[in-house]
PDB file of N, CA and C in Angstrom:
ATOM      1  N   UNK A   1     -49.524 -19.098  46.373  1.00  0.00           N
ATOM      2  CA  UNK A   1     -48.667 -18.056  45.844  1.00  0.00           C
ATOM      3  C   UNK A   1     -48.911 -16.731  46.561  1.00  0.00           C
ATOM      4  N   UNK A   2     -50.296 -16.368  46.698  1.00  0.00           N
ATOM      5  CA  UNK A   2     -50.492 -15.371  47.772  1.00  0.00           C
ATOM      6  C   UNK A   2     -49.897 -15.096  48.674  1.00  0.00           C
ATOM      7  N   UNK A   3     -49.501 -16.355  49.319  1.00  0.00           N
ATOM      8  CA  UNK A   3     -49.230 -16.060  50.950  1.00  0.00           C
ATOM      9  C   UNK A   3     -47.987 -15.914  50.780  1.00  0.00           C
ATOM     10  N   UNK A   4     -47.318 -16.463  49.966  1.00  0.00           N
ATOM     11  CA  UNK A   4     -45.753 -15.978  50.090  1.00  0.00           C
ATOM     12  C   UNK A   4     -45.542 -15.129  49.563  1.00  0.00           C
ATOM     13  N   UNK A   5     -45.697 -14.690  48.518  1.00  0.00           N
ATOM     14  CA  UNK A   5     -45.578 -12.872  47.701  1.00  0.00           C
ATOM     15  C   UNK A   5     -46.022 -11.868  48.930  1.00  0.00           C
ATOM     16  N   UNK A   6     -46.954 -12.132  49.685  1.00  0.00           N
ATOM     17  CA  UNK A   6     -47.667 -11.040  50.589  1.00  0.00           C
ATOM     18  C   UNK A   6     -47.799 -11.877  51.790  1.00  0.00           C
ATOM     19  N   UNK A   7     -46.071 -12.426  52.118  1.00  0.00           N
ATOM     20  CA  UNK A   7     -46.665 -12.961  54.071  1.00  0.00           C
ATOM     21  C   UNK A   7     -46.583 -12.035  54.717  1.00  0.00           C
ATOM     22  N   UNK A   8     -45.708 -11.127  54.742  1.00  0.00           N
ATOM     23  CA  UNK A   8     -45.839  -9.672  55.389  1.00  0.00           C
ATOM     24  C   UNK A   8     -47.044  -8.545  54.682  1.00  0.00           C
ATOM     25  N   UNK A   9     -47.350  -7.507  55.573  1.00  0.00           N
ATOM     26  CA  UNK A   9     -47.849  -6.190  54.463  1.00  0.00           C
ATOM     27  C   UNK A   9     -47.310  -5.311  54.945  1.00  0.00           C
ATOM     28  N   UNK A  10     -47.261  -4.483  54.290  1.00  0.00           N
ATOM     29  CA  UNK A  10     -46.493  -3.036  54.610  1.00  0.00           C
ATOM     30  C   UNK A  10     -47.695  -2.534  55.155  1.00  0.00           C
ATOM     31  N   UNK A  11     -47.567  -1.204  55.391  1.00  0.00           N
ATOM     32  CA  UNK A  11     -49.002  -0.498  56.312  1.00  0.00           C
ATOM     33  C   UNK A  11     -49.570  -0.213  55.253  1.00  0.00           C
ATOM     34  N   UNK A  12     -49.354   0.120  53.880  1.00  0.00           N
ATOM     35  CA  UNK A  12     -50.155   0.284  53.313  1.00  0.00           C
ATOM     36  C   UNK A  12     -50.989  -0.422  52.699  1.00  0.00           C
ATOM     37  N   UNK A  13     -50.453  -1.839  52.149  1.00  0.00           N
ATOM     38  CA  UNK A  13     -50.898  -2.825  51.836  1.00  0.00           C
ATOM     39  C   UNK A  13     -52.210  -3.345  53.034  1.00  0.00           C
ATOM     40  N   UNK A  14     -51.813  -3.025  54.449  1.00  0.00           N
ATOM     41  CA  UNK A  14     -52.861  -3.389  55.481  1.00  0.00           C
ATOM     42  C   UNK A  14     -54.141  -2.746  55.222  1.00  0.00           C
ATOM     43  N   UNK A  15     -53.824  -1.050  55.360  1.00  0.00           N
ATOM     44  CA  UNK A  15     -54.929  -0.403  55.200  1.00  0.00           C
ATOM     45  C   UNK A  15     -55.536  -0.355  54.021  1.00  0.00           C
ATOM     46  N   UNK A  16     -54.877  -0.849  52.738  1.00  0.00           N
ATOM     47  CA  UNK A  16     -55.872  -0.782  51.705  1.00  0.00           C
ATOM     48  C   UNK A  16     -56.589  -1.930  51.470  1.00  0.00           C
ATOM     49  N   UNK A  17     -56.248  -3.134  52.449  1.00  0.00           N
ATOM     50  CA  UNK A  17     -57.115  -4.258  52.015  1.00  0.00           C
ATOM     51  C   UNK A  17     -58.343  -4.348  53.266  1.00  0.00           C
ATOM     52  N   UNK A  18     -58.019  -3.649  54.470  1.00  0.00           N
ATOM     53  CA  UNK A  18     -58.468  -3.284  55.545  1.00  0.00           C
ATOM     54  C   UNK A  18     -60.262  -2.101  54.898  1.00  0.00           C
ATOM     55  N   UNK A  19     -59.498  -1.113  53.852  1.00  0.00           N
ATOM     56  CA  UNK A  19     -60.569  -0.431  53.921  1.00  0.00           C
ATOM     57  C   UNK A  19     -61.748  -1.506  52.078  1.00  0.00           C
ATOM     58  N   UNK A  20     -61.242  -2.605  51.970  1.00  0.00           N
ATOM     59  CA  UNK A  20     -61.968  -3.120  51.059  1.00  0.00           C
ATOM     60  C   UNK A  20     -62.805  -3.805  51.496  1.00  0.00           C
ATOM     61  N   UNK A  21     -62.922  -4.135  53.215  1.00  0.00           N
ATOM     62  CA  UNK A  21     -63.918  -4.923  53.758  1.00  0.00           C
ATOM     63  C   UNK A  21     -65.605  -4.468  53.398  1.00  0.00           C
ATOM     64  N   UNK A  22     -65.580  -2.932  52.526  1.00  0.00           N
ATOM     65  CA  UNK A  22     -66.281  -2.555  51.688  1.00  0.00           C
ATOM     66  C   UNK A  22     -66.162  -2.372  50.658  1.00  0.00           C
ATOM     67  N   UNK A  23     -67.022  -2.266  49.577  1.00  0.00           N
ATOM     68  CA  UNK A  23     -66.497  -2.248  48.022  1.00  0.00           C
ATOM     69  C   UNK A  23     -66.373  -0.827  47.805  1.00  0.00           C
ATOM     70  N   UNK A  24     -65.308  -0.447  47.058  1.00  0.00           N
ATOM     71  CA  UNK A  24     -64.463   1.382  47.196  1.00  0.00           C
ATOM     72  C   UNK A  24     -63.758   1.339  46.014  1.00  0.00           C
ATOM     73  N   UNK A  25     -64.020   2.224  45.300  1.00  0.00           N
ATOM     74  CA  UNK A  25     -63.424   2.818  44.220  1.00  0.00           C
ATOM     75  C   UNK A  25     -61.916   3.347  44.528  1.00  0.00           C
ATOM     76  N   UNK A  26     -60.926   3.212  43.961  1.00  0.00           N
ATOM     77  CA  UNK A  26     -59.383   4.063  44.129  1.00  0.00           C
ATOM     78  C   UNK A  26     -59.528   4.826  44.805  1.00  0.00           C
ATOM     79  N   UNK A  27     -60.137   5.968  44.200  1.00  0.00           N
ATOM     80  CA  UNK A  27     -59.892   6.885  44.706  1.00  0.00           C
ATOM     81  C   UNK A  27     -60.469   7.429  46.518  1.00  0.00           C
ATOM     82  N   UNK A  28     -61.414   6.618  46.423  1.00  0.00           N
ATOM     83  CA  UNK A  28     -62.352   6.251  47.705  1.00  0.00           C
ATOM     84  C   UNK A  28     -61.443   5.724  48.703  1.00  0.00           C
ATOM     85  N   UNK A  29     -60.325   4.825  48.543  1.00  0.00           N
ATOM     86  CA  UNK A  29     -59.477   4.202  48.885  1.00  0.00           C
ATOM     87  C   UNK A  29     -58.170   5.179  49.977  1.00  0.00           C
ATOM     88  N   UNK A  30     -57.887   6.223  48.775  1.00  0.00           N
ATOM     89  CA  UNK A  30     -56.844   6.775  48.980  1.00  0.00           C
ATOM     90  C   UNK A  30     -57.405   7.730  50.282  1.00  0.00           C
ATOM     91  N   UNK A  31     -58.421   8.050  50.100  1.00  0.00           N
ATOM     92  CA  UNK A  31     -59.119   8.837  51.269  1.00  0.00           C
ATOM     93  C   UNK A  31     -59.689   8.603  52.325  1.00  0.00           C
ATOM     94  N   UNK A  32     -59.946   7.192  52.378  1.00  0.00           N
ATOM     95  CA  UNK A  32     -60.550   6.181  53.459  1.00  0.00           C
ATOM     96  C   UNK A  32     -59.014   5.996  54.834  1.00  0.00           C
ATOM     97  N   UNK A  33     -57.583   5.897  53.948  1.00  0.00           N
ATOM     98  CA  UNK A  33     -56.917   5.485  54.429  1.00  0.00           C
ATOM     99  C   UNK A  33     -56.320   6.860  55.206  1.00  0.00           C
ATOM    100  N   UNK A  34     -56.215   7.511  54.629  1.00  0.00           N
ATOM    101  CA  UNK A  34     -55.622   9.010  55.162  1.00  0.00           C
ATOM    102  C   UNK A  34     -56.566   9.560  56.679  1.00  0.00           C
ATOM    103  N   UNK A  35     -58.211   9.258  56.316  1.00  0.00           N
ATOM    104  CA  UNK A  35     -58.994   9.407  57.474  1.00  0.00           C
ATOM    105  C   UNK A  35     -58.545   8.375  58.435  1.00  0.00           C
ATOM    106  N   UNK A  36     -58.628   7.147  58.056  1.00  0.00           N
ATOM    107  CA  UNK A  36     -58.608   6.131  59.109  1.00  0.00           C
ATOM    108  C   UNK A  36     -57.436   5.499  60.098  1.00  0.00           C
ATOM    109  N   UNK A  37     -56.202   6.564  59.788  1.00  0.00           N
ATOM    110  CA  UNK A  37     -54.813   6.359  60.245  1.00  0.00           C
ATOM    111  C   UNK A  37     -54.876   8.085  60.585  1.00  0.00           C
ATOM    112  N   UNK A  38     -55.841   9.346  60.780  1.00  0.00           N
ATOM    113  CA  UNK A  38     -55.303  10.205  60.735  1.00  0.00           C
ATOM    114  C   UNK A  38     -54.640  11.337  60.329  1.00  0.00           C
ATOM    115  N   UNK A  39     -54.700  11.098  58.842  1.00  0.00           N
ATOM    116  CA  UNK A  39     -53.418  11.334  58.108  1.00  0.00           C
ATOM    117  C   UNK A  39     -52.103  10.544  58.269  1.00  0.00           C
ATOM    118  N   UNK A  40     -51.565   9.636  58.624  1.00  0.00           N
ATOM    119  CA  UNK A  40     -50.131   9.301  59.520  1.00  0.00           C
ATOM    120  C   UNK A  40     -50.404   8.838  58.302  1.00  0.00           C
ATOM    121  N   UNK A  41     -50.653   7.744  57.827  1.00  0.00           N
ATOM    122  CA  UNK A  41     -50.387   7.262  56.321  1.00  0.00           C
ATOM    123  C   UNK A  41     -51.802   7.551  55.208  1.00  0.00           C
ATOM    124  N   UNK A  42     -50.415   8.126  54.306  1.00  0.00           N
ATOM    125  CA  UNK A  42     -51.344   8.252  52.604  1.00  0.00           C
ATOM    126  C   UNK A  42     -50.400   6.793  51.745  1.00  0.00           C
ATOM    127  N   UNK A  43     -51.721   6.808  50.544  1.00  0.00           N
ATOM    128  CA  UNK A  43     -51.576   6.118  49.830  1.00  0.00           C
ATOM    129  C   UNK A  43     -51.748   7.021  47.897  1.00  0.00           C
ATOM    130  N   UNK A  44     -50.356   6.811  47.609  1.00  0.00           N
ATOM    131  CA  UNK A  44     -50.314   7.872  46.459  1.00  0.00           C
ATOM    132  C   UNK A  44     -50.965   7.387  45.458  1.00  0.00           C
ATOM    133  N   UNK A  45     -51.373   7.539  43.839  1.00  0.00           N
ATOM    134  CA  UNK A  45     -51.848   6.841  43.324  1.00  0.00           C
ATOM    135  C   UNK A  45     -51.423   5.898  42.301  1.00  0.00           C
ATOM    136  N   UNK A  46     -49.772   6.168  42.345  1.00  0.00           N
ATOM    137  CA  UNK A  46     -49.115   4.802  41.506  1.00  0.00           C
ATOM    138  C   UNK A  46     -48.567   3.990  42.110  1.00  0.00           C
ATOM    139  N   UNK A  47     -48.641   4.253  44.021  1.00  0.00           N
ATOM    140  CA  UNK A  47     -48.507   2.893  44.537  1.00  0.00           C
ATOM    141  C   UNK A  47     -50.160   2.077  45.190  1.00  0.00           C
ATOM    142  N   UNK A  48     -51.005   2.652  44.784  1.00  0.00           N
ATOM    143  CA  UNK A  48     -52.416   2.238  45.140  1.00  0.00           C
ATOM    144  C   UNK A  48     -52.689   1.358  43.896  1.00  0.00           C
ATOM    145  N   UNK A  49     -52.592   2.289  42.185  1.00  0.00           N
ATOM    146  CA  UNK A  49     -52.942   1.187  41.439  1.00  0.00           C
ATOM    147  C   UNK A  49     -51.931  -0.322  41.047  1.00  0.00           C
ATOM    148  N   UNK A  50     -50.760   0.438  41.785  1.00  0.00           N
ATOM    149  CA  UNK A  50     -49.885  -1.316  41.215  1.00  0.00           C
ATOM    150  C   UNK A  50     -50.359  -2.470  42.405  1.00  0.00           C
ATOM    151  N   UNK A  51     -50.584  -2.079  43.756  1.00  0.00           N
ATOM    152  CA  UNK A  51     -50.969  -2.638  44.662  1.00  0.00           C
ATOM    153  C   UNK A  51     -52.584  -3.519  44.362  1.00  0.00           C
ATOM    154  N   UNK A  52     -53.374  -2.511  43.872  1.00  0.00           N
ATOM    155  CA  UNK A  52     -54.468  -3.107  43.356  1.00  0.00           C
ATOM    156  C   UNK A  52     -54.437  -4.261  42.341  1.00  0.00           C
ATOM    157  N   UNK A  53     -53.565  -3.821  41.468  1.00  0.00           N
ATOM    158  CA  UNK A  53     -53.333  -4.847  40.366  1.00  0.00           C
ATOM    159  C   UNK A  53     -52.462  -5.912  41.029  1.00  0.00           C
ATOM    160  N   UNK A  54     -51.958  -5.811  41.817  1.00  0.00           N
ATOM    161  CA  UNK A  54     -51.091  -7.316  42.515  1.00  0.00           C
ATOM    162  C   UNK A  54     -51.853  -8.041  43.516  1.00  0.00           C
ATOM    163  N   UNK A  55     -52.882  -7.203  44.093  1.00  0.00           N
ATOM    164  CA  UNK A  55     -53.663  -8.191  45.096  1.00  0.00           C
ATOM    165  C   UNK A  55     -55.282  -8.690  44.132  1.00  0.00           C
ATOM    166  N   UNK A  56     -55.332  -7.991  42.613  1.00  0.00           N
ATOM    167  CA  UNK A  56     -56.156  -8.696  42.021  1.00  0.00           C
ATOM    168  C   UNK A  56     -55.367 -10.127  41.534  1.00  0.00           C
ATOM    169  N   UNK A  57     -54.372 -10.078  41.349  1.00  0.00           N
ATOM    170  CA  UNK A  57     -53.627 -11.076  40.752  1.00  0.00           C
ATOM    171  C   UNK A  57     -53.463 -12.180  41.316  1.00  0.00           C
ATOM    172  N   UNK A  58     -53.237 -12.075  43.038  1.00  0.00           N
ATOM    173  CA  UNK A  58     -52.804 -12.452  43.765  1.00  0.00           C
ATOM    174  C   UNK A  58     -54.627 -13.170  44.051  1.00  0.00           C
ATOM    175  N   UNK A  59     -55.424 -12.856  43.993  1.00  0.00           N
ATOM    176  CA  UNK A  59     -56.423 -13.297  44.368  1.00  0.00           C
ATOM    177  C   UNK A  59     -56.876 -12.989  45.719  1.00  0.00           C
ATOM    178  N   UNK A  60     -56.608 -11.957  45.920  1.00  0.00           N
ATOM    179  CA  UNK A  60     -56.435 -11.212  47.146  1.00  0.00           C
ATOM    180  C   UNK A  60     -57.992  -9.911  47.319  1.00  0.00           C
ATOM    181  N   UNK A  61     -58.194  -9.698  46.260  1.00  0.00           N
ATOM    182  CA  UNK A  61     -59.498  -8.544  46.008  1.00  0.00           C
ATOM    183  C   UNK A  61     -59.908  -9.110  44.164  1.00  0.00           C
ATOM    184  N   UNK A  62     -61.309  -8.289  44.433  1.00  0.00           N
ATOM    185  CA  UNK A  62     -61.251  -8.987  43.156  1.00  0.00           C
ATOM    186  C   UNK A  62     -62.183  -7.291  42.724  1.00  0.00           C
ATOM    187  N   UNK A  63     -62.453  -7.433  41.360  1.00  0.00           N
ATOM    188  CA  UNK A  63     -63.003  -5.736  40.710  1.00  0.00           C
ATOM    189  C   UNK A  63     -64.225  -6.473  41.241  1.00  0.00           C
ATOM    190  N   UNK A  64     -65.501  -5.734  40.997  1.00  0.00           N
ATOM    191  CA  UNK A  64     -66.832  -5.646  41.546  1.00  0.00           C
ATOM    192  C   UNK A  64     -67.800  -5.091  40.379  1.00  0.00           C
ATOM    193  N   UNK A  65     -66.795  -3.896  40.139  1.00  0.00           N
ATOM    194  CA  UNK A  65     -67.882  -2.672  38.746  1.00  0.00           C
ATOM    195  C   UNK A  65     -67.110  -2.029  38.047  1.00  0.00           C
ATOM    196  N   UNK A  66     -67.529  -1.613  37.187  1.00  0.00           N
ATOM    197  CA  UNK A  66     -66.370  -1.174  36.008  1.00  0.00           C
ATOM    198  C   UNK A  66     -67.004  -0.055  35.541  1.00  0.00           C
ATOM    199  N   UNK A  67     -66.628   1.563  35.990  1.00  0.00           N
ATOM    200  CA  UNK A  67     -67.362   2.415  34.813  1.00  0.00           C
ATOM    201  C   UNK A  67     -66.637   2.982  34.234  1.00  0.00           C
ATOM    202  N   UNK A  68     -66.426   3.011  33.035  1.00  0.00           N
ATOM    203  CA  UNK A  68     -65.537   3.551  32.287  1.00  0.00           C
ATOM    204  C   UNK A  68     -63.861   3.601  32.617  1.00  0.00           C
ATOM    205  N   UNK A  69     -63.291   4.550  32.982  1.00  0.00           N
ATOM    206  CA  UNK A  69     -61.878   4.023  33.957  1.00  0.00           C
ATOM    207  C   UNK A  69     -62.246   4.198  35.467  1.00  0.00           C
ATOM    208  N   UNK A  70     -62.953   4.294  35.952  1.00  0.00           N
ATOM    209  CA  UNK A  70     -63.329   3.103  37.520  1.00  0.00           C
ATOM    210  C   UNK A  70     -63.812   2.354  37.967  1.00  0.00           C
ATOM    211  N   UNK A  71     -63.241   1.546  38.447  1.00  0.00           N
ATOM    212  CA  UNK A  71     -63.202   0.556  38.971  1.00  0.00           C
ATOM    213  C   UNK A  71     -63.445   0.297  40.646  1.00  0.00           C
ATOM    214  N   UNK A  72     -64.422  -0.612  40.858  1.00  0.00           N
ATOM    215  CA  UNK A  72     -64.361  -0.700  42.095  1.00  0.00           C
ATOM    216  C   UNK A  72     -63.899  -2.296  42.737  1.00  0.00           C
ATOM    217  N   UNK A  73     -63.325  -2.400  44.177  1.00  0.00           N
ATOM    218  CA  UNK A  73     -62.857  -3.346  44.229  1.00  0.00           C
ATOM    219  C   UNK A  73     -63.739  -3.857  45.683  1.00  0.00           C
ATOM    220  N   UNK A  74     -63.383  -5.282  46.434  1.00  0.00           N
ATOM    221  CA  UNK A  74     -63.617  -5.886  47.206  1.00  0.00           C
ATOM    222  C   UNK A  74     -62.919  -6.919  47.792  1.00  0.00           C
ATOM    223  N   UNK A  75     -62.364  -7.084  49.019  1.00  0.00           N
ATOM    224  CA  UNK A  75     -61.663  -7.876  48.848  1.00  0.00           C
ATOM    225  C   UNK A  75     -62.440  -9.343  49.531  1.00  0.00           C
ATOM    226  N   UNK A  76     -61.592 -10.689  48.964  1.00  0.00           N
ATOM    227  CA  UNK A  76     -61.680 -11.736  48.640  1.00  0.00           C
ATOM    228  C   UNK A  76     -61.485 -12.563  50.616  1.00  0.00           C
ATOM    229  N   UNK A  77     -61.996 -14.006  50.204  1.00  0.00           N
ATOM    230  CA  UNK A  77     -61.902 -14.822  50.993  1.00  0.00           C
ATOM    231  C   UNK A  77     -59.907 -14.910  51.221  1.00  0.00           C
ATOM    232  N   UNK A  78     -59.906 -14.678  50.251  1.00  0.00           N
ATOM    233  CA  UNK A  78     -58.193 -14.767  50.161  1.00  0.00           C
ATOM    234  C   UNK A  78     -57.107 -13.691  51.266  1.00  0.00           C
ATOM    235  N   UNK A  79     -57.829 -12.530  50.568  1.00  0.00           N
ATOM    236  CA  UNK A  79     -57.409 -11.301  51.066  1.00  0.00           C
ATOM    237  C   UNK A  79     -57.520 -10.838  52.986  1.00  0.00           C
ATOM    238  N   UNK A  80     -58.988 -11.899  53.104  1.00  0.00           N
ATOM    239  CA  UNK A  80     -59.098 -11.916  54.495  1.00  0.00           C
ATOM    240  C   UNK A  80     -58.138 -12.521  55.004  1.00  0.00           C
ATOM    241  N   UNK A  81     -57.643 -13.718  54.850  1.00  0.00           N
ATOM    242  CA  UNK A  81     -56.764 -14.452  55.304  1.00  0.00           C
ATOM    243  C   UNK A  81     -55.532 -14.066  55.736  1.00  0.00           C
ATOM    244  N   UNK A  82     -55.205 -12.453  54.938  1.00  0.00           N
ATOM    245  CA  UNK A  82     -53.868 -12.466  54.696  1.00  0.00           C
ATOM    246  C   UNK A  82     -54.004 -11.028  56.008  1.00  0.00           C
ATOM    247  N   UNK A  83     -55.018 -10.788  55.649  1.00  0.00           N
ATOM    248  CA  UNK A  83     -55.211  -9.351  56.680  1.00  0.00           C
ATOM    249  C   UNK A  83     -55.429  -9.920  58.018  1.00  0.00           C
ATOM    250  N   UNK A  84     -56.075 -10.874  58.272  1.00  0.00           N
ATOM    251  CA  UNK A  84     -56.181 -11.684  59.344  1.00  0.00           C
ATOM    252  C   UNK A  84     -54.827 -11.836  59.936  1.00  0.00           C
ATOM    253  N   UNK A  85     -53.479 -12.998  59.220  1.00  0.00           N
ATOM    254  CA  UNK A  85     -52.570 -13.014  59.763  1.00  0.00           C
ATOM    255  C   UNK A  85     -51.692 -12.399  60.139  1.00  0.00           C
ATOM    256  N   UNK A  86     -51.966 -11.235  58.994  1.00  0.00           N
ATOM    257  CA  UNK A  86     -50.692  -9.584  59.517  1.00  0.00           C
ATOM    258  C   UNK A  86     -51.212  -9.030  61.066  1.00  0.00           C
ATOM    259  N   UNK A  87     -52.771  -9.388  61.240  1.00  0.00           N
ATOM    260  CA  UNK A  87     -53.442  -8.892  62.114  1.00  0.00           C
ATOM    261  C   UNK A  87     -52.618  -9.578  63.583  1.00  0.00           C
ATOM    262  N   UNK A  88     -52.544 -10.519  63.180  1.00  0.00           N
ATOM    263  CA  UNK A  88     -51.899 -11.492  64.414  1.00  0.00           C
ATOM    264  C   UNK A  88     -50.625 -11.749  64.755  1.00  0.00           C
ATOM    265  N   UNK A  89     -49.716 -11.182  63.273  1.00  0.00           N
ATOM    266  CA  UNK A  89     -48.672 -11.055  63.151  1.00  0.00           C
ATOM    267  C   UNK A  89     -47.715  -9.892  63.993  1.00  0.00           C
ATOM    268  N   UNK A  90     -48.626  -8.853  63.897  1.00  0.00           N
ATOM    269  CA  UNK A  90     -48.950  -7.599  64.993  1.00  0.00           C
ATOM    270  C   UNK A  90     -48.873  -7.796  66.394  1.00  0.00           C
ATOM    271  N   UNK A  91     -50.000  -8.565  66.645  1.00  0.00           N
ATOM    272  CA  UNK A  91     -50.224  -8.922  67.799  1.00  0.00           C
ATOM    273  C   UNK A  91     -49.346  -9.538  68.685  1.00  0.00           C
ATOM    274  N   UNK A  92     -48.126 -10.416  67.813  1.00  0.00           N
ATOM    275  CA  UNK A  92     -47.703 -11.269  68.426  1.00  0.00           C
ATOM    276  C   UNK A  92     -46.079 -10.149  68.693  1.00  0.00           C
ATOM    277  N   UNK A  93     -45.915  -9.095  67.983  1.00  0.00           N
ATOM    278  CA  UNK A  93     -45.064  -8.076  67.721  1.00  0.00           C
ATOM    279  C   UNK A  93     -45.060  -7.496  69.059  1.00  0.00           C
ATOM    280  N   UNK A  94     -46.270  -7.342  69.607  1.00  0.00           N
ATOM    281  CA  UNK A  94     -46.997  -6.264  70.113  1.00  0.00           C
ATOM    282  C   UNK A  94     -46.704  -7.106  71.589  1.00  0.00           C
ATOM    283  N   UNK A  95     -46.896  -8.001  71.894  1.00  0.00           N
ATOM    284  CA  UNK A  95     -47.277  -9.007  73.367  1.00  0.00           C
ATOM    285  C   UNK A  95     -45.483  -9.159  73.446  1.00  0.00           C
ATOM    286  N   UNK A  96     -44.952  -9.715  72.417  1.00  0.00           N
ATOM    287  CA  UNK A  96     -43.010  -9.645  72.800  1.00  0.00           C
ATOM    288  C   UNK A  96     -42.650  -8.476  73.058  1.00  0.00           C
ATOM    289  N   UNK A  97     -42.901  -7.277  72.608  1.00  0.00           N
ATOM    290  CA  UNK A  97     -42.730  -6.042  72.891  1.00  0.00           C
ATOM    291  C   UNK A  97     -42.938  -5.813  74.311  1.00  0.00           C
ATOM    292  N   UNK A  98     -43.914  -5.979  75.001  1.00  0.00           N
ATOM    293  CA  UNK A  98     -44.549  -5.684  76.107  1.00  0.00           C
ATOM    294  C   UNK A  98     -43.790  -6.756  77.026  1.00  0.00           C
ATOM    295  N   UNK A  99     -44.003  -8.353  76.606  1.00  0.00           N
ATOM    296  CA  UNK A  99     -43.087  -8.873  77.689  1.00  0.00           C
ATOM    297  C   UNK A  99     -41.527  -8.467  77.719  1.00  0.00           C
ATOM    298  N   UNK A 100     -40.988  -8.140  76.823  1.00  0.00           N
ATOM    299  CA  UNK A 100     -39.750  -7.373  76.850  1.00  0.00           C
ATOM    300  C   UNK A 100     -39.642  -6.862  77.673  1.00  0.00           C
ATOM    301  N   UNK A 101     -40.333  -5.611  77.986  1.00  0.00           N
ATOM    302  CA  UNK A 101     -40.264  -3.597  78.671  1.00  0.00           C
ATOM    303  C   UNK A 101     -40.649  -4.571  79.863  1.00  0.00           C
ATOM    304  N   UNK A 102     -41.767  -5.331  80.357  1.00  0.00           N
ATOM    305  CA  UNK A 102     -42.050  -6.070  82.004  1.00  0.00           C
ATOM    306  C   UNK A 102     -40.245  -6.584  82.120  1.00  0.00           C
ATOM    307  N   UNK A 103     -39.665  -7.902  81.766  1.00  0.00           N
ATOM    308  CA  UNK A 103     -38.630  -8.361  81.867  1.00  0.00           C
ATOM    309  C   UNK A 103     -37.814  -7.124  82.242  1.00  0.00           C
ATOM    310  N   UNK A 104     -37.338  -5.998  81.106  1.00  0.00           N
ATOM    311  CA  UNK A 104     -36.663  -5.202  81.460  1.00  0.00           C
ATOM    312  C   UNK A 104     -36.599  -3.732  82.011  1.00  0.00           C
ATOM    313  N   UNK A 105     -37.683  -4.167  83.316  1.00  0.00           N
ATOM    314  CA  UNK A 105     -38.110  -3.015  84.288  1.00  0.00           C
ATOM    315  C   UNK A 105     -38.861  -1.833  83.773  1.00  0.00           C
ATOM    316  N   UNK A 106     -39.449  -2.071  82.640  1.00  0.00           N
ATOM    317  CA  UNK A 106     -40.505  -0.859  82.564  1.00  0.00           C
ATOM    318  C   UNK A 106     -39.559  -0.622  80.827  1.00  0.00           C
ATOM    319  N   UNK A 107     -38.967  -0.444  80.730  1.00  0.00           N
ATOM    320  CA  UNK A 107     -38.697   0.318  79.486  1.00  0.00           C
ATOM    321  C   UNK A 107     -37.591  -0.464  78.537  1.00  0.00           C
ATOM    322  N   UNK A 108     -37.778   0.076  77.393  1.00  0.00           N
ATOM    323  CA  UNK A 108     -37.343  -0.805  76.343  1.00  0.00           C
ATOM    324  C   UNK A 108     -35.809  -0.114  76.189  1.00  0.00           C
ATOM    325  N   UNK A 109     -36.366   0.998  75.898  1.00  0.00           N
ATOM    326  CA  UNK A 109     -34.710   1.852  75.761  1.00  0.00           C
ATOM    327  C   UNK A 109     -33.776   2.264  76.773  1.00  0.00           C
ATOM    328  N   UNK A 110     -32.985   1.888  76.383  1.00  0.00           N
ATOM    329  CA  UNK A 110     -31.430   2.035  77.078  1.00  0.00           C
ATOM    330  C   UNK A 110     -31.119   3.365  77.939  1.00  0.00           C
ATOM    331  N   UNK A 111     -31.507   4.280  76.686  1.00  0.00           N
ATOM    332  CA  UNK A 111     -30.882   5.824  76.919  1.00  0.00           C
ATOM    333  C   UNK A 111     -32.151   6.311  77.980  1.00  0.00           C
ATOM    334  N   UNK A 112     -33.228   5.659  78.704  1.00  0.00           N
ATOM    335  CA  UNK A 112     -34.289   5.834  79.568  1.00  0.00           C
ATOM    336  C   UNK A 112     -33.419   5.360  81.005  1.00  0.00           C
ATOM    337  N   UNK A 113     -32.326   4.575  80.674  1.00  0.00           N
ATOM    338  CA  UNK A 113     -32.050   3.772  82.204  1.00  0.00           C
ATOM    339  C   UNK A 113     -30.310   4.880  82.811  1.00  0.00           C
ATOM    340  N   UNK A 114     -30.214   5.659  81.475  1.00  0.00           N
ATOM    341  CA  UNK A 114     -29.106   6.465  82.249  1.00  0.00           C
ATOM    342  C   UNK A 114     -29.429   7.936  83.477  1.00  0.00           C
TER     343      UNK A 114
END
């Protein structure tokens, strides 16, 4: 059920299961991701906790510690799997992209060849 609810991830979904390869509290989360992209992507906090709650569901991360209302998470044998294939999923984005621009003399866009 995992893999089809979540065969794709959005970037955010990447980087938040990306920064669980340690165990991180929400809010730890939201700030891990903002450093580790730059700022280029944030993660707000009512799409961090529904995300959390769907990749606990999903069997994707699982909680770790509980203090009072925080929570910390980790993600799962599951969760690797899925970050793994977006990982490659990328990759394979990334290598057609490139044989593309070789095939079509250096550049992808059109409005480059006028």
């Amino acid at each position: 059920m995992a893999r089809e609810k979540f065969q794709t991830l959005t970037e955010q979904m990447f980087y938040i299961l990306l920064c669980l390869q340690s165990e991180c509290y929400g809010m730890d989360i939201m700030e891990k991701v903002r450093a580790m992209t730059g700022e280029r992507v944030s993660v707000g906090p009512g799409t961090l906790y529904n995300l959390l709650e769907s990749f606990v569901d999903a069997g994707m991360i699982c909680e770790t510690k509980v203090e009072g209302r925080r929570r910390s998470y980790l993600i799962t044998a599951t969760g690797i799997q899925a970050l793994e294939a977006e990982y490659q999923r990328l990759m394979t984005l990334t290598a057609d992209y490139r044989q593309y621009v070789i095939r079509n003399g250096g550049s992808s866009d059109e409005s480059d060849k006028a």
